[in-house]
Protein backbone atom coordinates (compact mmCIF):
# COMPACT_ATOMS: atom_id res chain seq x y z
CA UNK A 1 9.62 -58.67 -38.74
CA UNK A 2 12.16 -61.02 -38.25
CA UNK A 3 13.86 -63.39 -40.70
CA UNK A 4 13.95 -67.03 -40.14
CA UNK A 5 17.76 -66.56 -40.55
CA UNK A 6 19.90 -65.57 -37.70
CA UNK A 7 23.74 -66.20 -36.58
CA UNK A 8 25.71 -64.06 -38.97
CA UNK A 9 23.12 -63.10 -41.62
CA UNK A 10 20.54 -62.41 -39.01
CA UNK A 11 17.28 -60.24 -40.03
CA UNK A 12 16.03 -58.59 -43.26
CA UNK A 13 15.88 -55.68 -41.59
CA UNK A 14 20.08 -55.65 -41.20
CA UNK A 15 19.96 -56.06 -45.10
CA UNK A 16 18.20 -52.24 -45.33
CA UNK A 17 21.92 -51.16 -45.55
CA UNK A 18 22.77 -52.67 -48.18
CA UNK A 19 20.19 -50.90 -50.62
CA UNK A 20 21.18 -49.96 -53.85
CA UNK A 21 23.56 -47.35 -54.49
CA UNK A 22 23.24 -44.13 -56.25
CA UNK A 23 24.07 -44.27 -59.84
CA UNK A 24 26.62 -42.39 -61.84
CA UNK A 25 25.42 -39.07 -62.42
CA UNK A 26 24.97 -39.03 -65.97
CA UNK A 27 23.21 -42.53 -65.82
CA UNK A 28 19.22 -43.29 -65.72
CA UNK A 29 17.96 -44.42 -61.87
CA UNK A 30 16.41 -48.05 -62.21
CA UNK A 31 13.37 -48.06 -60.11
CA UNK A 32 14.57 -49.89 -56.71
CA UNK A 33 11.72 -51.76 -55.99
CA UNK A 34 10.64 -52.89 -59.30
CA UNK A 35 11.73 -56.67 -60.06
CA UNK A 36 12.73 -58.22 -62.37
CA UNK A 37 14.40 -54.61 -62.25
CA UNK A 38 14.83 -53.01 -65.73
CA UNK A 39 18.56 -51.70 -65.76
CA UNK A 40 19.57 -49.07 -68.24
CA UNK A 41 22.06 -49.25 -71.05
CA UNK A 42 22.56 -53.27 -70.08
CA UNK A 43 21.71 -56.45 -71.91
CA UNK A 44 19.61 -58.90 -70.39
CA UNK A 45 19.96 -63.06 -70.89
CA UNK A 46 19.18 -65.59 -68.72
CA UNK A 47 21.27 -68.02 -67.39
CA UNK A 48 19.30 -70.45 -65.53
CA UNK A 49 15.41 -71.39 -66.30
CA UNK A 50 13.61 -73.31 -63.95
CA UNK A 51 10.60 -74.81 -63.63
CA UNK A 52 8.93 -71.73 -62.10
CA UNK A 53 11.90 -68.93 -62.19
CA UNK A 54 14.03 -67.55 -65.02
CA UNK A 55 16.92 -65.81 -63.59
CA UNK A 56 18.72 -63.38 -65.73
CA UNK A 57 21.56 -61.48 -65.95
CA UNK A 58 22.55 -58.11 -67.00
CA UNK A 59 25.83 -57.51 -68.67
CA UNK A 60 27.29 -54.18 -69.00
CA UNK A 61 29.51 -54.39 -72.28
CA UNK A 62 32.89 -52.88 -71.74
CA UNK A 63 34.13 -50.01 -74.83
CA UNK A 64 35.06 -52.42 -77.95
CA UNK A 65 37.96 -54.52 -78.29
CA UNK A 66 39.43 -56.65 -80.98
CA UNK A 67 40.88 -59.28 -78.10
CA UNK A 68 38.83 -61.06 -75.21
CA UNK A 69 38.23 -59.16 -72.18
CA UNK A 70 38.26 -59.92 -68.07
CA UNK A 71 35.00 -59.90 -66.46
CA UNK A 72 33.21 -59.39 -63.20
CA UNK A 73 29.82 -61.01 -62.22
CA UNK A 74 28.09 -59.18 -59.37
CA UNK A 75 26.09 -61.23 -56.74
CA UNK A 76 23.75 -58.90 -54.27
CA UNK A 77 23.31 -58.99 -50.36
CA UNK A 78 20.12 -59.76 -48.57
CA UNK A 79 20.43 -62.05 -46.41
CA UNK A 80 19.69 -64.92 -48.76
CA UNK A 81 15.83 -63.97 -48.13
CA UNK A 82 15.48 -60.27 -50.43
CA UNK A 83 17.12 -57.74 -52.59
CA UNK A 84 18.25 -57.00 -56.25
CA UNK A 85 20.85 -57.14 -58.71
CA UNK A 86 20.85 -53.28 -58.62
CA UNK A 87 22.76 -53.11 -55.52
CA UNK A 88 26.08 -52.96 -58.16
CA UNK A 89 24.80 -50.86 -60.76
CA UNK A 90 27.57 -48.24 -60.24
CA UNK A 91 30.48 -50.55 -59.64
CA UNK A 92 29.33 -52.49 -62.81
CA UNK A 93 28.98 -49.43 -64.73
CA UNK A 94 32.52 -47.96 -63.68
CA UNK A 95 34.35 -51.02 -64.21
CA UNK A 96 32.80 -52.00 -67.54
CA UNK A 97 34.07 -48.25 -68.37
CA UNK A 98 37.35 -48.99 -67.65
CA UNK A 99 37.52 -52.05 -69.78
CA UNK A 100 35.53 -55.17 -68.10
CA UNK A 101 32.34 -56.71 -69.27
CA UNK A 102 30.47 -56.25 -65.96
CA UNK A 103 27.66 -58.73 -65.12
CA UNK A 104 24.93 -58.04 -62.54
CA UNK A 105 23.15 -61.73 -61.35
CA UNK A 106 19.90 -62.49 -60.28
CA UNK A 107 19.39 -65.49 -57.87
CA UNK A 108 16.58 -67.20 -55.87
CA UNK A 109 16.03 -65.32 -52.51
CA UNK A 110 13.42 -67.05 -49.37
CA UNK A 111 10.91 -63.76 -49.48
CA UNK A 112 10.70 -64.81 -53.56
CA UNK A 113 10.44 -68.18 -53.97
CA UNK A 114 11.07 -70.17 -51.00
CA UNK A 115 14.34 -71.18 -51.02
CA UNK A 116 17.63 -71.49 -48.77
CA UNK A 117 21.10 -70.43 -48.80
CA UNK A 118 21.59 -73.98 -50.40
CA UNK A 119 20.05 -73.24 -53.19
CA UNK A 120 21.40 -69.64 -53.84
CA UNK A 121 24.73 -70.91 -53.81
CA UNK A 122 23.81 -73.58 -56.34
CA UNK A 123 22.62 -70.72 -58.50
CA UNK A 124 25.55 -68.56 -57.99
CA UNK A 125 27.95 -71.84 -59.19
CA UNK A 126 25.51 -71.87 -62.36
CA UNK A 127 26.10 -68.59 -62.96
CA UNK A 128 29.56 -68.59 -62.89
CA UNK A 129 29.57 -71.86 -65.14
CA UNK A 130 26.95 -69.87 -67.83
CA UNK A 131 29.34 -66.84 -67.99
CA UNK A 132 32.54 -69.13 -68.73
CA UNK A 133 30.60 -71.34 -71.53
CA UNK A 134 29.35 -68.43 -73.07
CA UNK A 135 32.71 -66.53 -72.74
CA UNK A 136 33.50 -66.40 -76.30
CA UNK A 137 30.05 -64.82 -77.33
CA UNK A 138 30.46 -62.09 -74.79
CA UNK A 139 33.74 -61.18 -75.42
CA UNK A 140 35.47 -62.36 -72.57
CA UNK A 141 38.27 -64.19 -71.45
CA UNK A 142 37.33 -67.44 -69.48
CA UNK A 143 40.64 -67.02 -67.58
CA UNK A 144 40.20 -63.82 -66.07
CA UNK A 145 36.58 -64.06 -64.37
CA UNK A 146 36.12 -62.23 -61.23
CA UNK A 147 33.19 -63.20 -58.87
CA UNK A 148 31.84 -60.38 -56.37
CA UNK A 149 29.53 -59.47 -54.05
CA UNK A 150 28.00 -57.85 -50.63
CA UNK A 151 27.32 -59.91 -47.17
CA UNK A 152 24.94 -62.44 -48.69
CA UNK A 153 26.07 -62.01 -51.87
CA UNK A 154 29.92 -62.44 -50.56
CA UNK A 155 29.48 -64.99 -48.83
CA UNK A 156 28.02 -66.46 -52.70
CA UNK A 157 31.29 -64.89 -54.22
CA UNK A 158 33.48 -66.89 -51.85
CA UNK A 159 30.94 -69.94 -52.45
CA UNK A 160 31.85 -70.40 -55.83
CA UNK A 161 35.62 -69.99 -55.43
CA UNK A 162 35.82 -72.28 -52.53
CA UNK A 163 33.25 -75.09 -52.09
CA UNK A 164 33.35 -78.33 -53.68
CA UNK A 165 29.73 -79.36 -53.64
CA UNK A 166 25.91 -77.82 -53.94
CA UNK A 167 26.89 -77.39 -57.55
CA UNK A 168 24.22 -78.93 -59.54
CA UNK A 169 25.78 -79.65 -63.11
CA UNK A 170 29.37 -80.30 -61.12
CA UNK A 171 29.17 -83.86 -63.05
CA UNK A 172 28.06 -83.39 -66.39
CA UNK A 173 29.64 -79.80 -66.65
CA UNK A 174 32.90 -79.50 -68.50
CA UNK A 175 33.31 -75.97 -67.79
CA UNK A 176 33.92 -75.15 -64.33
CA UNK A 177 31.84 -73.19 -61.87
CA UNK A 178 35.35 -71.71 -59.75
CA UNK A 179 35.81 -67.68 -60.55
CA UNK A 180 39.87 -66.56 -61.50
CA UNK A 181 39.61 -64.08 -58.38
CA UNK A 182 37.16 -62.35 -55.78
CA UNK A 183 36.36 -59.22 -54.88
CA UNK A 184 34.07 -59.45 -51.25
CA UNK A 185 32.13 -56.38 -49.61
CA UNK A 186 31.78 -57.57 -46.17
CA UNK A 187 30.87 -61.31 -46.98
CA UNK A 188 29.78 -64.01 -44.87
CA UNK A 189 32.49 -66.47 -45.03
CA UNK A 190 31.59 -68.40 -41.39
CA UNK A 191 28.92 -70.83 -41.48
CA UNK A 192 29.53 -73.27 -39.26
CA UNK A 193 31.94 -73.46 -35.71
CA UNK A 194 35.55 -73.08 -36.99
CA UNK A 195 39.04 -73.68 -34.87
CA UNK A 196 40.44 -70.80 -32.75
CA UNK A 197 36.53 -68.65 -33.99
CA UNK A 198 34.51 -67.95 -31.33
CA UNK A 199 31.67 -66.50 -32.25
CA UNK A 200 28.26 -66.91 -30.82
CA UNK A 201 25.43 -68.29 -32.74
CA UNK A 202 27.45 -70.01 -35.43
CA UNK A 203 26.62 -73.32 -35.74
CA UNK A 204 23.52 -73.13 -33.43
CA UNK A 205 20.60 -75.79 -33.15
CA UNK A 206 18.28 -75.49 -36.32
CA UNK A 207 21.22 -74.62 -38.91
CA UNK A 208 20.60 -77.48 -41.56
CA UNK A 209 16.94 -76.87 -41.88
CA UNK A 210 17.56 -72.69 -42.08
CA UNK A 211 20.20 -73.53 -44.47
CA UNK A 212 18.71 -76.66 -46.26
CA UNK A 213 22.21 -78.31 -45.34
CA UNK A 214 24.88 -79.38 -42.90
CA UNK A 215 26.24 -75.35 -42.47
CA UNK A 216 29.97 -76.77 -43.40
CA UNK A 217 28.85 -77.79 -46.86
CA UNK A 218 28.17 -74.14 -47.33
CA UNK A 219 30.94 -72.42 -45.25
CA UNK A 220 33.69 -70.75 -47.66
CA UNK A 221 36.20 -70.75 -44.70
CA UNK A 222 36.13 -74.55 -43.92
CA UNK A 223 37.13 -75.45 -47.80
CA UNK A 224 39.72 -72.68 -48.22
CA UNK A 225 42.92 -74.59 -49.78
CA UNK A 226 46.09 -74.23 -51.97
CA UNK A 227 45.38 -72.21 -55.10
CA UNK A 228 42.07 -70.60 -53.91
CA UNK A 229 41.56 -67.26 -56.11
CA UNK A 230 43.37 -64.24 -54.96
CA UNK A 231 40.92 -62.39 -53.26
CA UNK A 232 40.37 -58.91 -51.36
CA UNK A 233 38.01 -58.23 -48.93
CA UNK A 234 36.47 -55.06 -47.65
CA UNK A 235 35.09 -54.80 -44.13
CA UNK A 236 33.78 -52.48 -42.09
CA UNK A 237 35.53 -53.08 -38.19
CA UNK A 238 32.06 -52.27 -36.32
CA UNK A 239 29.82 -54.62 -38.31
CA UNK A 240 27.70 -56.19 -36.36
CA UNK A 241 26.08 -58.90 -38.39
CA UNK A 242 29.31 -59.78 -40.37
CA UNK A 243 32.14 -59.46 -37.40
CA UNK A 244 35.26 -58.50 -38.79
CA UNK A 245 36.63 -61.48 -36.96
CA UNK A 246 35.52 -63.99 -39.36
CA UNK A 247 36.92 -62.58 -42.47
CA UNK A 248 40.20 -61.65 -40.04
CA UNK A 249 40.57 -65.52 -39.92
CA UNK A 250 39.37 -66.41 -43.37
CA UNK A 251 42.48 -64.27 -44.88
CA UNK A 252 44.65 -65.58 -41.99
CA UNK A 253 43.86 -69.31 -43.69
CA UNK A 254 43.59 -68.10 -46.61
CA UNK A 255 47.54 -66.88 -46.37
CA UNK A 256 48.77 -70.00 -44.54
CA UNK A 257 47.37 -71.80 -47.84
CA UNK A 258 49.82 -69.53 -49.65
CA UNK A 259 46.91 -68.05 -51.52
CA UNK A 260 46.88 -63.58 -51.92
CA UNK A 261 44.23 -62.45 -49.55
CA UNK A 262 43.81 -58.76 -49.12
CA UNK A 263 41.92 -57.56 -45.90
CA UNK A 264 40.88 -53.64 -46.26
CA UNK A 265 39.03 -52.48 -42.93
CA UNK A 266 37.40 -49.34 -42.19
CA UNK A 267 37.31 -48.22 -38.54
CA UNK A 268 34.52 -47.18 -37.48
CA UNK A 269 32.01 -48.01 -39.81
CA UNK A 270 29.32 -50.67 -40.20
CA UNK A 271 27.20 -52.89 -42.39
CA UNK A 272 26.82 -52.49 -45.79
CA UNK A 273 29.42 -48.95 -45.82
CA UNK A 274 30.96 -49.69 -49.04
CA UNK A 275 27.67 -48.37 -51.46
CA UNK A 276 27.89 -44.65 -49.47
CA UNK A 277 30.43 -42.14 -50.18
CA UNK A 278 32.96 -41.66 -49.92
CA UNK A 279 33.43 -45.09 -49.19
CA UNK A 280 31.97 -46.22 -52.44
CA UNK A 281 34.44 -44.39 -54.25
CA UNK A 282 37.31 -45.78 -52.45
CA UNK A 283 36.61 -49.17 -52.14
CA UNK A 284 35.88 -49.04 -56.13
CA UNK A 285 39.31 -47.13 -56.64
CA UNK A 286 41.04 -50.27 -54.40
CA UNK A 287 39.17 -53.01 -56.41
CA UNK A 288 40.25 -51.37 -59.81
CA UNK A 289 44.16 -51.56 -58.36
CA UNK A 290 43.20 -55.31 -57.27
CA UNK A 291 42.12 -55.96 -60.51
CA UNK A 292 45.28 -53.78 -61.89
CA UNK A 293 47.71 -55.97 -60.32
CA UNK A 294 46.29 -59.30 -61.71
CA UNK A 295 46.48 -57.91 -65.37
CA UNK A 296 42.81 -58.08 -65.38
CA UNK A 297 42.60 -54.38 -66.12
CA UNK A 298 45.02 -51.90 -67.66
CA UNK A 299 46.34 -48.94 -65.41
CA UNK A 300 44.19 -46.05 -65.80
C-alpha cells in the first residue's frame, strides 16, 4: 500500500528495513509489534501529554556515577507514518554500558494518530527540551546531549539541531530544544529544492499539505549555520530512498560553516544497513569513537 509520503521518505513499505534490531544476547526480546512497546531493564516517563497521546520515553541508566553524565536520546525511522522506539534497543543498551544514560523516544507517527512530519519534529524539539530540564534528576549533564536517529528519525535528529521554528514552547521555554551533537543513520536532511542538489521529487507539487508546512521550514540542510553540533553521519552509497547525495552536500555545508561533520559511507549497501551485522557493530564501534573524541565518553 502506498504512503501518502513520497520524494525522499517515499513508502512504508521502504521503512520494512529499518525494523528493529536484534538485541544483545544476554538481553530479553521486546515484542516488535506490541506498542506502547514494553522494553526490558528501562525506565519509562513521559515527556509530552496531549490531549489524546502520552508519549514516553525509555531511559536506559548508565552504571552509577557520583558526577553528571552525557546522554543520547534515540529517535526511530518510519517514514514519519509507523514504527517504534525499539529500533535502538541495542545501541541504547551498549552505550548506556559504556557510561551514557541512553534514551529511546516515542513520537506521533500518520498510521497512529494522524499527524505530519510537522508535528513529529515539534515532538522531537520537546523531547530534547524535557531531557535537558530534567537533566539533573537523571543524572545527566545538560551540556553533553546527543540527539540520534534512523532516516525519519535522522532527519528528526538533524531537526532539532538545526531548525529555528515548529518548536512549540520555543517562547516560553528557557531551556533549549538544540542537542550538544548528532549521531544520523542515513537521515533525511533534504526537504525542499536546495542549490547545486538535483534530485527529483524534492520539492514537488503537494509538499506543504504532505508535510503540514512550507518543506523549507522543515529541511535541516537549508538552516545549517555557524556552530551547528558536530555531527557524523552514516550512509549507505546505494540507498535509494535517502540518496547519499543529499547528506554528501549537507556535510559539504555543514564544513563550509566551519562546523565537524563526519560522512561514513558504505559501498554497496542500502537502506536501513546500519541495524544488521556486521554493520551494526561497526557503525556502533564508530559512534562510541565520535562520542570519544567529544569527551562525551571515556576510552574504552
Amino acid at each position: 500500500m502506498k504512503s501518502p509520503l513520497r520524494g525522499p521518505l517515499r513508502t512504508v513499505a521502504c521503512w520494512a528495513l529499518l525494523s528493529a534490531s536484534p538485541l544483545l544476547a544476554q538481553k530479553t526480546v521486546p515484542e516488535r509489534k506490541a506498542y506502547p512497546p514494553n522494553i526490558p531493564d528501562a525506565n519509562v516517563e513521559p515527556y509530552q501529554i496531549l490531549e489524546n497521546k502520552t508519549l514516553n520515553v525509555w531511559i536506559f541508566q548508565p552504571p552509577q556515577s557520583n558526577k553528571p553524565q552525557a546522554a543520547i536520546v534515540f529517535f526511530f525511522g518510519g517514514g514519519w507514518v509507523s514504527g517504534s522506539p525499539i529500533q535502538f534497543v541495542t545501541q541504547a543498551q551498549s552505550l548506556s554500558a559504556r557510561g551514557m544514560v541512553a534514551i529511546l523516544a516515542d513520537y506521533r507517527v500518520a498510521s497512529r494518530d494522524k499527524v505530519k512530519p510537522a508535528d513529529c519534529v515539534a515532538d522531537a524539539k520537546t523531547c530534547i527540551r524535557w531531557v535537558r530540564t530534567h537533566a539533573g534528576r537523571l543524572g545527566i549533564d545538560p551540556d553533553r546531549i546527543v540527539a540520534a536517529g534512523g532516516s525519519a528519525g535522522g532527519h528528526l535528529a538533524a531537526a532539532t539541531a538545526t531548525l529555528p521554528n515548529r518548536d512549540p514552547n520555543a517562547n516560553s521555554a528557557s531551556v533549549s530544544s538544540v542537542p550538544n551533537a548528532l549521531i544520523l543513520f542515513n537521515p533525511g536532511v533534504v526537504m525542499a529544492p536546495f542549490d547545486g542538489l538535483s534530485l527529483q521529487g524534492f520539492g514537488a507539487k503537494g509538499d506543504v499539505e504532505r508535510f503540514g508546512c512550507e518543506p523549507k521550514e522543515i529541511s535541516p540542510l537549508h538552516h545549517v549555520k555557524t556552530g551547528t553540533p558536530p555531527t557524523i553521519i552514516f550512509h549507505g552509497k546505494n540507498d535509494s530512498i535517502v540518496p547519499i547525495a543529499t547528506v554528501e552536500k549537507f556535510t559539504e555545508v555543514m564544513k563550509a560553516h566551519g562546523n565537524r561533520c563526519e560522512l561514513v559511507d558504505y559501498p554497496g549497501l542500502s537502506h536501513g544497513f546500519f541495524n544488521q551485522s556486521p554493520q551494526r557493530e561497526d557503525t556502533l564501534q564508530k559512534a562510541d569513537a565520535f562520542l570519544v573524541s567529544l569527551g562525551y565518553l571515556s576510552p574504552p
